[in-house]
C-alpha atoms as a PDB file:
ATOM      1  CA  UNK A   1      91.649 174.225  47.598  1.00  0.00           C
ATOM      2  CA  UNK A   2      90.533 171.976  50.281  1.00  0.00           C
ATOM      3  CA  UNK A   3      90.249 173.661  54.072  1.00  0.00           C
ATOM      4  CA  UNK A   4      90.853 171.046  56.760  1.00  0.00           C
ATOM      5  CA  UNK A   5      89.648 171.762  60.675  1.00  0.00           C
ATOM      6  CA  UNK A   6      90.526 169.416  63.566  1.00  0.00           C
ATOM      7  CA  UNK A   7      89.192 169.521  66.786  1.00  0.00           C
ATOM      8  CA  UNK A   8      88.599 167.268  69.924  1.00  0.00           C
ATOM      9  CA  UNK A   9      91.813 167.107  71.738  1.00  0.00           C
ATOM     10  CA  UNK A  10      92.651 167.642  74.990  1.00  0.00           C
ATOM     11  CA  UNK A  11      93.991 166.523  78.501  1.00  0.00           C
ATOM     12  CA  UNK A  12      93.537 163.042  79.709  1.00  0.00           C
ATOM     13  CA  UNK A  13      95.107 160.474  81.831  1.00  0.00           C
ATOM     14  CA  UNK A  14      97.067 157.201  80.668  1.00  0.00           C
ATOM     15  CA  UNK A  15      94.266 155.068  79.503  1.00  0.00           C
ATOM     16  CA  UNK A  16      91.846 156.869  78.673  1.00  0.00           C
ATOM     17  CA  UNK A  17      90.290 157.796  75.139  1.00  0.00           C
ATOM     18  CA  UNK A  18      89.698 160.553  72.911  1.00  0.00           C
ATOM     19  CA  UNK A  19      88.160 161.010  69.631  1.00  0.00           C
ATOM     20  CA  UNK A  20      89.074 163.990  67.088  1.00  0.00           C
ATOM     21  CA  UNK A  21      87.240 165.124  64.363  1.00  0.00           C
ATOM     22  CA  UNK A  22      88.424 166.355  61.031  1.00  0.00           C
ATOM     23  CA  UNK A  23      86.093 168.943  58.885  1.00  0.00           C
ATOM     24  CA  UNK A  24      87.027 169.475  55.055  1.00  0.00           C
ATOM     25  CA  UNK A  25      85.536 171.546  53.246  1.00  0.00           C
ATOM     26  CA  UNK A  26      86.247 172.968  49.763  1.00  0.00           C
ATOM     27  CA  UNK A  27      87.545 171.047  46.512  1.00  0.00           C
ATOM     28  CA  UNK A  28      87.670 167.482  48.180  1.00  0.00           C
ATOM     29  CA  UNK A  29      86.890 165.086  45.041  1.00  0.00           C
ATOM     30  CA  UNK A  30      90.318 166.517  44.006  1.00  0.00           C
ATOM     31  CA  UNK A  31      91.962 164.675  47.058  1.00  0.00           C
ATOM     32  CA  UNK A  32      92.048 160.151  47.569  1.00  0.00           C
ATOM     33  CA  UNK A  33      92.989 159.820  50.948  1.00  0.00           C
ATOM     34  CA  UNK A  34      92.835 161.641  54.226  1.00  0.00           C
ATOM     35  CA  UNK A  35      95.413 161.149  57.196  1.00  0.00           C
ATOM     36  CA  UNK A  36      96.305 161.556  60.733  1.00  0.00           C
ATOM     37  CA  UNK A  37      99.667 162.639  61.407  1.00  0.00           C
ATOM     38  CA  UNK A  38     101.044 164.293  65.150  1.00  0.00           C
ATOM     39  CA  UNK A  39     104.356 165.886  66.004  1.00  0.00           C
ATOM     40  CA  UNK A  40     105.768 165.836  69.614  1.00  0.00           C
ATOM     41  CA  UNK A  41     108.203 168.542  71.027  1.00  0.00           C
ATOM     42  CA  UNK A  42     111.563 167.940  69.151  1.00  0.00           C
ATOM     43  CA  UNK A  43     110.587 165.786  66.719  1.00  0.00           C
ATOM     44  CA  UNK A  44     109.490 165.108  63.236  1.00  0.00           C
ATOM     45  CA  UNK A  45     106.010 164.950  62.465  1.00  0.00           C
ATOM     46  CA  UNK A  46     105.153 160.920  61.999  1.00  0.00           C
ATOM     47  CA  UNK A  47     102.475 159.348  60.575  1.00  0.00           C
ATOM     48  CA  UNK A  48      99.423 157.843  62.619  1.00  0.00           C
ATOM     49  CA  UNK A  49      96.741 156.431  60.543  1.00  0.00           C
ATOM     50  CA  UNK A  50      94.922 157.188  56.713  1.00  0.00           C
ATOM     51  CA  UNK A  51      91.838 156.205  54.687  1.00  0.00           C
ATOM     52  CA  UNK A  52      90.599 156.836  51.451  1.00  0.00           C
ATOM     53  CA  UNK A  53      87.872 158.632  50.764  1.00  0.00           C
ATOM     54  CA  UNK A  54      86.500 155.533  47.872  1.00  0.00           C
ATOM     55  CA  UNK A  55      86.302 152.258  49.586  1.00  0.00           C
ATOM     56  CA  UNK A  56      87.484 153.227  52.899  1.00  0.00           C
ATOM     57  CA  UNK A  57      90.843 151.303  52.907  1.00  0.00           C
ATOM     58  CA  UNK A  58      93.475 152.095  55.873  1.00  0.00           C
ATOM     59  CA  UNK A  59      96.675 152.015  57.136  1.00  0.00           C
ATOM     60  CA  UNK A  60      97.732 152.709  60.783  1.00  0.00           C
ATOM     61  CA  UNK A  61     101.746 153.165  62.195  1.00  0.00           C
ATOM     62  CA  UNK A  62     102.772 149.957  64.117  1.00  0.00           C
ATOM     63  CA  UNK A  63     102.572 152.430  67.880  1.00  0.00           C
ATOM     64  CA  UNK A  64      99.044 152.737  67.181  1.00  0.00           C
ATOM     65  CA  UNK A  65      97.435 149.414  65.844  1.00  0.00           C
ATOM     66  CA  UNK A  66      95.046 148.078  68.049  1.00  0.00           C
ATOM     67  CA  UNK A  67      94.432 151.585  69.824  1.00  0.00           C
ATOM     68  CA  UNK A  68      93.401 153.862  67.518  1.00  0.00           C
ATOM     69  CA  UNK A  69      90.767 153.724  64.796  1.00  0.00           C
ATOM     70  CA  UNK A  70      90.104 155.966  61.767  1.00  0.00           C
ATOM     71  CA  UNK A  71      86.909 156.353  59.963  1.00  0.00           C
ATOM     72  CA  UNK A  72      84.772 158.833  58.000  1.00  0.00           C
ATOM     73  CA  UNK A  73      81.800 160.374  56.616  1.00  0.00           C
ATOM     74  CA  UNK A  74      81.529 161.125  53.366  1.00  0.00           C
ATOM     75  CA  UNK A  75      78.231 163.108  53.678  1.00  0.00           C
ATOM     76  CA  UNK A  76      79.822 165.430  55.949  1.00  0.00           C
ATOM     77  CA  UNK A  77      83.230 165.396  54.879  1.00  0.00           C
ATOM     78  CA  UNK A  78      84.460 164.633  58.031  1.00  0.00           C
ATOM     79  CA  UNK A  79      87.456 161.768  59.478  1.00  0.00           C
ATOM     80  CA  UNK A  80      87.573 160.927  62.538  1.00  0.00           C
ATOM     81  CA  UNK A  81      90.211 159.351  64.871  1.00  0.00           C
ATOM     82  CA  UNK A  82      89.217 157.460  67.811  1.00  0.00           C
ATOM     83  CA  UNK A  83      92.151 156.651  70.308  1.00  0.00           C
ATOM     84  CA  UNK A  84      91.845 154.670  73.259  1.00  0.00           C
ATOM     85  CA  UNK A  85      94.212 152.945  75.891  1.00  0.00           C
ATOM     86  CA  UNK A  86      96.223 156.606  75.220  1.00  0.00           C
ATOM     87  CA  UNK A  87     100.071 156.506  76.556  1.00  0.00           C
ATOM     88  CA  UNK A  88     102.598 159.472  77.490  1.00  0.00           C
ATOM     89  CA  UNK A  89     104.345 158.969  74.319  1.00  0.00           C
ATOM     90  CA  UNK A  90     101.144 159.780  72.174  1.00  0.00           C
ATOM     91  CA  UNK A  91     101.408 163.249  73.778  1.00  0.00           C
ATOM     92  CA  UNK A  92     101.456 165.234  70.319  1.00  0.00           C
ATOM     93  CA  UNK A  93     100.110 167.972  68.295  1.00  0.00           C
ATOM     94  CA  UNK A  94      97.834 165.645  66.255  1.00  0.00           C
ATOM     95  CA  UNK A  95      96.862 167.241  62.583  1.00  0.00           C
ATOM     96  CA  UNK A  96      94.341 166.144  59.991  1.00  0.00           C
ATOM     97  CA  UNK A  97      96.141 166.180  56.273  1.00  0.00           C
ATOM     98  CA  UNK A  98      94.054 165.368  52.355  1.00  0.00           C
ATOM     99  CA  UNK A  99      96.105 164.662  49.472  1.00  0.00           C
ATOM    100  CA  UNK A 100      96.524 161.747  46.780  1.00  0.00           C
ATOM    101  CA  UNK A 101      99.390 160.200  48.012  1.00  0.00           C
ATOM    102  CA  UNK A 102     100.490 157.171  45.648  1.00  0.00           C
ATOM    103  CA  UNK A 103     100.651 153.691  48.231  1.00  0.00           C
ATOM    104  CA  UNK A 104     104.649 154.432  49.000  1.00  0.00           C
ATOM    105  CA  UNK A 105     103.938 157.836  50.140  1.00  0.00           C
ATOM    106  CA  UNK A 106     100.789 157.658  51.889  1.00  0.00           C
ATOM    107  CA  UNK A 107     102.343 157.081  55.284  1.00  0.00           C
ATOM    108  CA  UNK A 108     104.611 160.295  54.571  1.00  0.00           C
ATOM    109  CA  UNK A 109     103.744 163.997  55.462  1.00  0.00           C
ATOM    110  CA  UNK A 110     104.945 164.928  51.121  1.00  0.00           C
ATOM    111  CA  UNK A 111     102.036 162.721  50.528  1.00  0.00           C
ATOM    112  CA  UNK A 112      99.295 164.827  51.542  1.00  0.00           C
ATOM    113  CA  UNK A 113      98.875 168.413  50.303  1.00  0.00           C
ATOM    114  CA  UNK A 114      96.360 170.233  52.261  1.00  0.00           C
ATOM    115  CA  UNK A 115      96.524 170.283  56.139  1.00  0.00           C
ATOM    116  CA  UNK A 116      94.744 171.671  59.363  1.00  0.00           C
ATOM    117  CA  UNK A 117      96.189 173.862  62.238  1.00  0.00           C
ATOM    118  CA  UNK A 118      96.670 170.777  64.423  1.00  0.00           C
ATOM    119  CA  UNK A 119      94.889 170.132  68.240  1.00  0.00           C
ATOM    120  CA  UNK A 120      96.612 169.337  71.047  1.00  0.00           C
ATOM    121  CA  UNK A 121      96.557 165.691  72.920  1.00  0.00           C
ATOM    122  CA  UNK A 122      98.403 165.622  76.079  1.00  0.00           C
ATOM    123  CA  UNK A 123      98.356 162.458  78.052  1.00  0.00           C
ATOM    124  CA  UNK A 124      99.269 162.724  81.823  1.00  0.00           C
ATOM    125  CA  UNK A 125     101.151 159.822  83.132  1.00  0.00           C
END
């Protein structure tokens, strides 16, 4: 089993930036990637970024390319997701997810098996 804790969102205005941090904890050698995914009010959850734990590779969704940036530390076993020049429309529940998704399903939520309870990013026009 692999536990999975976000935290660092929060209110701020169009513009501004925000980081959040992902702990895991548990079984994580059994997982290859790790992922950012949010949900807004009404709609699906969509995918936002993912790395693998090995060399570090990622992806990002086209809305966030040039804005956001995911990392990580494999000593702690933490990923991070730095977002910057924030918009209205990235107003989400943003969650942390681990898994071994194969390369067609690692920008999908059945990709990823374990996931966190999700923090809040609200971004005031």
């Amino acid at each position: 089993q692999v536990q999975l804790v976000e935290s660092g969102g929060g209110l701020v205005q169009a513009g501004g930036s925000l980081r959040l941090s992902c702990a895991a904890s548990g079984r994580t050698e059994r997982t290859y990637a790790m992922g950012w995914f949010r949900q807004a009010p009404g709609k699906e959850r969509e995918f936002v970024a993912s790395i693998t734990w090995s060399v570090g590779t990622t992806y990002y969704a086209d809305s966030v390319k040039g804005r956001f940036t995911i990392s990580r530390d494999n000593a702690k076993k933490a990923v991070y997701l730095q977002m910057n020049s924030l918009k209205p429309e990235d107003t989400a529940v943003y969650y942390c997810a681990a898994g071994s998704p194969t390369r067609s399903r690692l920008g999908t939520p059945r990709g990823y098996d374990y996931w966190g309870q999700g923090t809040q990013v609200t971004v005031s026009s």
